[in-house]
Protein backbone atom coordinates (compact mmCIF):
# COMPACT_ATOMS: atom_id res chain seq x y z
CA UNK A 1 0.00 0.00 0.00
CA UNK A 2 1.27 3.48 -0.53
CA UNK A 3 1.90 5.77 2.35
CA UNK A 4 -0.49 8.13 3.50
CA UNK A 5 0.92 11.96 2.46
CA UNK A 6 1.57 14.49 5.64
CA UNK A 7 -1.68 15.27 7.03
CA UNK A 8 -4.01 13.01 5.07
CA UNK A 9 -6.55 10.83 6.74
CA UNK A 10 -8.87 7.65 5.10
CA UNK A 11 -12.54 8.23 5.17
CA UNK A 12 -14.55 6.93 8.23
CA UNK A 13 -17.78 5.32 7.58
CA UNK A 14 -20.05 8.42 7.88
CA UNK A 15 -17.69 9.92 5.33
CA UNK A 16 -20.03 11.90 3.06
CA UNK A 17 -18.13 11.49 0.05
CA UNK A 18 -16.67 13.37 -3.24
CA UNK A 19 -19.11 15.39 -4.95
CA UNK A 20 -18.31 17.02 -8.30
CA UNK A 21 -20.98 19.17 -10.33
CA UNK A 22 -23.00 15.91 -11.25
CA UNK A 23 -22.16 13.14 -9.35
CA UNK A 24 -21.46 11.90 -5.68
CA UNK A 25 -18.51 9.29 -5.24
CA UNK A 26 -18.88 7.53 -1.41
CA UNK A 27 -18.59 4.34 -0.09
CA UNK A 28 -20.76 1.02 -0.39
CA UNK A 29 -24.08 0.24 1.11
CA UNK A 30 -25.76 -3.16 1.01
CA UNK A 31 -28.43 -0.85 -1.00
CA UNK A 32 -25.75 -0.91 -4.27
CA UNK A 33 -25.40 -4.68 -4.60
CA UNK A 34 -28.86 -4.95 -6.73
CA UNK A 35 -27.59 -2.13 -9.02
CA UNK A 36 -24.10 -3.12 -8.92
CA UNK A 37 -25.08 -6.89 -9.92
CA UNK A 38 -27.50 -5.52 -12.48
CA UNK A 39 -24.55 -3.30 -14.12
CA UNK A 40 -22.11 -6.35 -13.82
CA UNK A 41 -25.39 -8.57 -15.60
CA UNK A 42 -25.23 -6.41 -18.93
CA UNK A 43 -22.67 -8.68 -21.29
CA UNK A 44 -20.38 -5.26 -22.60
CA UNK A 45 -20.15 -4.31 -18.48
CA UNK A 46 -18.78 -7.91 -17.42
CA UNK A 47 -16.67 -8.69 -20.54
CA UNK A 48 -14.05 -5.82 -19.11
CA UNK A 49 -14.87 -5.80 -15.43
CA UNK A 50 -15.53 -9.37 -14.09
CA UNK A 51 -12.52 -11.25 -13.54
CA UNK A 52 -14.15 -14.47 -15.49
CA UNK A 53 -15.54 -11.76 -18.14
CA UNK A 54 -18.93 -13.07 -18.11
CA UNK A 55 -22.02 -11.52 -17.36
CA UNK A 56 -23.07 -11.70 -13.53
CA UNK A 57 -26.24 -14.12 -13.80
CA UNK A 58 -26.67 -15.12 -10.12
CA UNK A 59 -28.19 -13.01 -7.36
CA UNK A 60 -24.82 -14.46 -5.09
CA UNK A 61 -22.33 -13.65 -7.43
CA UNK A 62 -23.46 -10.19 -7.61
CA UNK A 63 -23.56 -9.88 -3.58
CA UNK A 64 -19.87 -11.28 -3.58
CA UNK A 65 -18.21 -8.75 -6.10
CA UNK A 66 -20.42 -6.07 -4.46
CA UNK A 67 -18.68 -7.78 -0.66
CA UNK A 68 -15.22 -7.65 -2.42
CA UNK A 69 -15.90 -3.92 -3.23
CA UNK A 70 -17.10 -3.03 -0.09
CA UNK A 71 -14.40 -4.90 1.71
CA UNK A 72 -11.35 -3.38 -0.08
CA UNK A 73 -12.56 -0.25 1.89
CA UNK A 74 -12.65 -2.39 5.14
CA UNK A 75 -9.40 -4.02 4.73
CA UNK A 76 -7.44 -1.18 3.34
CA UNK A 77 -9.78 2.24 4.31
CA UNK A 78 -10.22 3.24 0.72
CA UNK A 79 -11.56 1.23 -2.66
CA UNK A 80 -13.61 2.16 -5.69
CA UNK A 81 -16.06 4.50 -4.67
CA UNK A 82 -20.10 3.83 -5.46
CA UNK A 83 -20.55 6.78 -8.23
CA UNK A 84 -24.36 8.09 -7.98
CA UNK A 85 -26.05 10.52 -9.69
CA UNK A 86 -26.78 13.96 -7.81
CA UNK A 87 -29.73 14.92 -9.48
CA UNK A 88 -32.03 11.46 -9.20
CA UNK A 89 -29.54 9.96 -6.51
CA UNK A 90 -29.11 7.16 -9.05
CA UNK A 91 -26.76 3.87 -9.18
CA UNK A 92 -24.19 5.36 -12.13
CA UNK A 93 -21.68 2.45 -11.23
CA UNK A 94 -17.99 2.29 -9.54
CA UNK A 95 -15.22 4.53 -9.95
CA UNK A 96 -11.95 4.87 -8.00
CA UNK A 97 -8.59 2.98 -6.51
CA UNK A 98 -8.27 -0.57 -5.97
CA UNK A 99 -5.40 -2.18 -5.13
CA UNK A 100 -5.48 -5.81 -4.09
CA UNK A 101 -2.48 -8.44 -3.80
CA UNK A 102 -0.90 -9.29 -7.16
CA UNK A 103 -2.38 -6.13 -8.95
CA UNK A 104 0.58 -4.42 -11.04
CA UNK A 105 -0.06 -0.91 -9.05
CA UNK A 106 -2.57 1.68 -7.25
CA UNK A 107 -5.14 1.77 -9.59
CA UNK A 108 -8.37 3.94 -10.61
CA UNK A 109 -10.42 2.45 -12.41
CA UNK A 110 -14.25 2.55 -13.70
CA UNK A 111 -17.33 0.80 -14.70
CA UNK A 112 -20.66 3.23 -15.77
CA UNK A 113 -23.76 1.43 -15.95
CA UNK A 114 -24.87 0.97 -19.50
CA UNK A 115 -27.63 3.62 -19.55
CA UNK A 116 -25.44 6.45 -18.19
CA UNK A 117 -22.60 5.68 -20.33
CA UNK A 118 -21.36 8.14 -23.30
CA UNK A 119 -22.50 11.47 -20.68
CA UNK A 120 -18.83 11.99 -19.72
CA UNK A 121 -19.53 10.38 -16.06
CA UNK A 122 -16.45 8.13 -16.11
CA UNK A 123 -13.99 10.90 -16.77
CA UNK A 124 -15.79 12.95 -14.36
CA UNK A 125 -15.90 10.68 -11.74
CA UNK A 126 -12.51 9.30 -12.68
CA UNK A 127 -10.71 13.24 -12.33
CA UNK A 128 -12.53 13.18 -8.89
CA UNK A 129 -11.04 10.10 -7.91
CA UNK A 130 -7.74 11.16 -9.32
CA UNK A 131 -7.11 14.26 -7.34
CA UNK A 132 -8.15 12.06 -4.19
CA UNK A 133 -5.62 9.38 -4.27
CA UNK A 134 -2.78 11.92 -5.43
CA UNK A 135 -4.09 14.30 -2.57
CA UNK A 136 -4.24 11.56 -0.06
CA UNK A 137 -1.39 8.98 -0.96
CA UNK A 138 2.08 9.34 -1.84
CA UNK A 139 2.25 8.31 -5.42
CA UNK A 140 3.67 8.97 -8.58
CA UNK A 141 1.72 7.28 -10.64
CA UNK A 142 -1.80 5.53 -10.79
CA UNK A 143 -2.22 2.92 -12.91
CA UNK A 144 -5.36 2.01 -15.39
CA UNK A 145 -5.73 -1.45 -16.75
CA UNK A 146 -7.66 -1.34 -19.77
CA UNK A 147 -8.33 -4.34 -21.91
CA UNK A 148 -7.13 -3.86 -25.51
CA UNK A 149 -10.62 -4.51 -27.15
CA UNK A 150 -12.23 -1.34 -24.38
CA UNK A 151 -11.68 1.27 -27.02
CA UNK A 152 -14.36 3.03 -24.39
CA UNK A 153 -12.16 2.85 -21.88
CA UNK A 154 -8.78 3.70 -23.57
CA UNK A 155 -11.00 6.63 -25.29
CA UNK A 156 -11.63 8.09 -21.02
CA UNK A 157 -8.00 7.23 -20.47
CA UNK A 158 -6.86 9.74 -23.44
CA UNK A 159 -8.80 12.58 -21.72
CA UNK A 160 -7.71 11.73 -18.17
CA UNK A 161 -4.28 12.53 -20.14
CA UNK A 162 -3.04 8.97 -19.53
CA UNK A 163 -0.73 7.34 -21.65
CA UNK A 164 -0.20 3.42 -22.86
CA UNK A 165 3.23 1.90 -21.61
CA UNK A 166 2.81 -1.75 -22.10
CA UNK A 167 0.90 -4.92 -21.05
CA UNK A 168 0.71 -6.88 -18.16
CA UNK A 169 -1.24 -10.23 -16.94
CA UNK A 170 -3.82 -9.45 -15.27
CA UNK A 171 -6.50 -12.44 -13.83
CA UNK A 172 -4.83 -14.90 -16.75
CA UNK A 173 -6.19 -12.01 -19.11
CA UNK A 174 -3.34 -9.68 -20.99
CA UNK A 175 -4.61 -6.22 -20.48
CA UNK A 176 -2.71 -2.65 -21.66
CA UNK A 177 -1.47 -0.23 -18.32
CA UNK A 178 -1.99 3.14 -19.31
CA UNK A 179 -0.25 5.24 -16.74
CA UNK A 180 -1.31 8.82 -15.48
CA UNK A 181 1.79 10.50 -13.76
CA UNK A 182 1.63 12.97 -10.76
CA UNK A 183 3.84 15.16 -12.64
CA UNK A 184 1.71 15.30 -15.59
CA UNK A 185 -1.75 15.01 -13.91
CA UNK A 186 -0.51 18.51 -11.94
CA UNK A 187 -0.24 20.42 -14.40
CA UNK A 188 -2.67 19.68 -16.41
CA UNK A 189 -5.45 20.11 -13.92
């Protein structure tokens, strides 16, 4: 895990989360896993999120993915962050850092539910969750694994101002690690 920066604390439970002009990132209640396992049902959402790349069918496997979310925050006091829309208060989908054992970095990554995708809410939410982890953790650099087919996601890495620098294994599954730098990401926002 990276170190904390001077000064920087992880959210507590009642944390009330990140809010940018159309969204609200904060952490998981058992009130997301329906949503979450819906989003994760849809066959584009699980062939680049689900680590067997196949649409969640079963109530249970939807619960557990939504349990490993929600525990990444327990275990480690951050994780992807439940995005939801301001305005209708809305399940958009999951957006933020995750870093378990054998991942090749700190991470953000994302997942928008198929009816709020193409509105700009993954680079939104992403920029959001960005600043965080470079505001709260000493890092210089956060990672993105994208798989090579996700032209949607490389297309949200390009205007976070990532850039591509190779491939790694991820899961048994060869994905591309676009890299946003601290450096970079500074001056640029």
């Amino acid at each position: 895990m990276p170190s904390l920066k001077k000064g920087a604390t992880l959210p507590q439970p009642d944390w009330p989360g990140i809010e940018t002009e159309r969204l609200i990132l904060r952490q998981w209640r058992a009130s997301d896993v329906t949503a979450n396992t819906m989003m994760l049902g849809d066959p584009l959402s699980a062939r680049f999120i689900t680590a067997d790349r196949k649409p969640v069918t079963e109530p249970m496997a939807g619960w557990r993915n939504a349990a490993i979310m929600a525990g990444h925050w327990v275990l480690h006091g951050f994780g992807m962050f439940v995005v939801e829309e301001k305005a209708s208060g809305t399940f958009v989908g999951r957006v933020g850092p995750f870093y378990p054992p054998v991942w090749p970095g700190f991470e953000v990554g994302w997942g928008v539910a198929t009816e709020f995708r193409g509105k700009g809410y993954a680079v939104e939410a992403a920029r959001a969750a960005i600043d965080w982890s470079f505001a709260t953790f000493e890092l210089d650099r956060i990672i993105h694994c994208i798989d090579r087919e996700n032209t949607a996601s490389q297309a949200v890495a390009r205007r976070l101002g990532a850039q591509p620098e190779g491939e790694t294994m991820l899961l048994s599954h060869a994905v591309e690690l676009w890299v946003t730098r601290r450096e970079t990401w500074s001056s640029q926002n």
